[in-house]
Protein backbone atom coordinates (compact mmCIF):
# COMPACT_ATOMS: atom_id res chain seq x y z
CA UNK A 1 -11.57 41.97 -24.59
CA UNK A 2 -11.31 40.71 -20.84
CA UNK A 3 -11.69 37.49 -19.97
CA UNK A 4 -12.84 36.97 -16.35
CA UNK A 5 -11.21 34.17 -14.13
CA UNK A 6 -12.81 31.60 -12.54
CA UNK A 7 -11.29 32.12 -9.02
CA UNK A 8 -14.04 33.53 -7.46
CA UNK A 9 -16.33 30.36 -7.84
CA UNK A 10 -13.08 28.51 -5.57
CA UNK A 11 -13.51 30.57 -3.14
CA UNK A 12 -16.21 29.06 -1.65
CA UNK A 13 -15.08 26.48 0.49
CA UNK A 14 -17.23 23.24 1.22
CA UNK A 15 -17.81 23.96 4.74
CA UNK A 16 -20.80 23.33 6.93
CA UNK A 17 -22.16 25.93 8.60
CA UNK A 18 -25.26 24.66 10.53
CA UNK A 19 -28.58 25.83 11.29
CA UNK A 20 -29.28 29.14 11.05
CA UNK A 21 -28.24 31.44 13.60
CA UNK A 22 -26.91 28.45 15.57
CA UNK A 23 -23.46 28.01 13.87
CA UNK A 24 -20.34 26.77 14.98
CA UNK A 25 -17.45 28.72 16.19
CA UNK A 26 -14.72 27.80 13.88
CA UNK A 27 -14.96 27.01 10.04
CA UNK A 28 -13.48 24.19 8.79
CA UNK A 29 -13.71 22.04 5.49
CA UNK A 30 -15.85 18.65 5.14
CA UNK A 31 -12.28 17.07 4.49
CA UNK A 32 -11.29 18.50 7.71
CA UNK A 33 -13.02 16.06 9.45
CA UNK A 34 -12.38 13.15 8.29
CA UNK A 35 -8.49 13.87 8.39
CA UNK A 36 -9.18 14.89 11.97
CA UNK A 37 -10.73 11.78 12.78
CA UNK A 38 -8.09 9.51 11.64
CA UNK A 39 -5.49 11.72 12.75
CA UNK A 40 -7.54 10.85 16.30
CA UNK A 41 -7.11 7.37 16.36
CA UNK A 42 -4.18 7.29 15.17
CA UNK A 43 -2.98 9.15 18.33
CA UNK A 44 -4.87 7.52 20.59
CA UNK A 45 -3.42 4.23 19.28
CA UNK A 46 0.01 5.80 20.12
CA UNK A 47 -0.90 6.49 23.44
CA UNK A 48 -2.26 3.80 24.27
CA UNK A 49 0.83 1.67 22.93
CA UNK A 50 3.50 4.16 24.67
CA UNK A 51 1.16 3.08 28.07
CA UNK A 52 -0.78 6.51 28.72
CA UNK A 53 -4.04 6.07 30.11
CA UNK A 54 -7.30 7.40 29.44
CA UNK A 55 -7.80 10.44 31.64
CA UNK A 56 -8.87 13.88 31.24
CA UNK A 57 -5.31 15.48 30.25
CA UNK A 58 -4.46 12.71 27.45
CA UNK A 59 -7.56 13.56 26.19
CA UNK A 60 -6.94 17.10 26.15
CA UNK A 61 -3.26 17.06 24.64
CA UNK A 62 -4.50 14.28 22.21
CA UNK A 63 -7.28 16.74 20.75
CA UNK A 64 -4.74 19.66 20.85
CA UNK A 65 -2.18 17.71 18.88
CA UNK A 66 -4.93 16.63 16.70
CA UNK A 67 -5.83 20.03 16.12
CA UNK A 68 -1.99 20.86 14.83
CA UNK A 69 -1.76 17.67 12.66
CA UNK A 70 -4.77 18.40 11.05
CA UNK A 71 -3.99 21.96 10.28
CA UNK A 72 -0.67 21.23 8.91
CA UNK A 73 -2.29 18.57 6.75
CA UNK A 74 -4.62 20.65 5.24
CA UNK A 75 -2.42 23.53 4.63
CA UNK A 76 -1.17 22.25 2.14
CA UNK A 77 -4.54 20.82 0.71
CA UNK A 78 -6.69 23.31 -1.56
CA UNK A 79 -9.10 23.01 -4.83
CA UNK A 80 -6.13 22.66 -7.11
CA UNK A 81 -4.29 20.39 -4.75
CA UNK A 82 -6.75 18.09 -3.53
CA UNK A 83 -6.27 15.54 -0.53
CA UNK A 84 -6.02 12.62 -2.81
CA UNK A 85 -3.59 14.18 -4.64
CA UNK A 86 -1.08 15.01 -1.71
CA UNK A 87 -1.29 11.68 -0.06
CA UNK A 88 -0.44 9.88 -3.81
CA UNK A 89 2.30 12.29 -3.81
CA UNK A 90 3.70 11.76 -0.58
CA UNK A 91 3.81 8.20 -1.54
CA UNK A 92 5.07 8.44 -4.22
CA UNK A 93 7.90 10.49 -2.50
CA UNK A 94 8.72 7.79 -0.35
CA UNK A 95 8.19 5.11 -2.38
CA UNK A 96 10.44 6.57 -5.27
CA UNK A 97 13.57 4.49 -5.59
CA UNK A 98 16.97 6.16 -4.10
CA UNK A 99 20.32 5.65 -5.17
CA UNK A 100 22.11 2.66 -3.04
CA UNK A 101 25.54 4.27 -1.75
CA UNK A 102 27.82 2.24 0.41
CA UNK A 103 29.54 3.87 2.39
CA UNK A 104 33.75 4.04 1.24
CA UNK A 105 36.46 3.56 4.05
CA UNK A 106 39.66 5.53 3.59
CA UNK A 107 42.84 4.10 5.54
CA UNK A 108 44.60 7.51 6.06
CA UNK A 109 48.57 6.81 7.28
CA UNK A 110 50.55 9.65 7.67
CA UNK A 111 53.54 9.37 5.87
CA UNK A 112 56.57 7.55 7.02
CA UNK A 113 59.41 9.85 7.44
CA UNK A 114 63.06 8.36 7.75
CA UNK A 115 66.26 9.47 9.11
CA UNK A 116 69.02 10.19 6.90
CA UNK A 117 72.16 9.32 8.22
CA UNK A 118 75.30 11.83 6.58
């Protein structure tokens, strides 16, 4: 007997694809855009502290590098993995306690070498 998997109902993605005939040119998830949208701000908050104006290239290089953060967020971001789940990871990651080394000094003195009289 063969049992069927269940991957083929995950491969539809939750995407919105518009009116009819009138989509748009790219594909992305639901999720997409809300991380792209706080990915956004947070840039533009960065900009503006660092003392960039508003102008037409900002703009432009902060949607670009919007575009890249968002990507590499989601790539890692699927049905099994959802977004939830990575950003309680990630936390988790850096939150998780480390072993406290202090650093050792070493006196190194080369050794003393005398003259022996005959």
């Amino acid at each position: 007997m063969r049992l069927s998997v269940d991957d083929e109902i995950y491969r539809v993605d939750a995407v919105w694809l518009g009116p009819p005939h009138r989509t748009l040119p790219f594909r992305a998830r639901y999720s997409a855009y809300g991380v792209g949208l706080v990915v956004f701000v947070l840039v533009q908050i960065i900009e503006r502290r660092v003392g960039l104006g508003l102008g037409f290239f900002t703009l432009a290089w902060s949607i670009f590098i919007t575009v890249l953060v968002t990507r590499q967020i989601l790539s890692v971001v699927d049905h099994d993995r959802p977004l939830v789940s990575v950003l309680a990871a990630f936390i988790h990651e850096v939150d998780a306690p480390r072993e406290h080394t202090k650093p050792t000094q070493h006196t190194f003195r080369p050794p003393i070498q005398t003259k022996e009289t005959r």
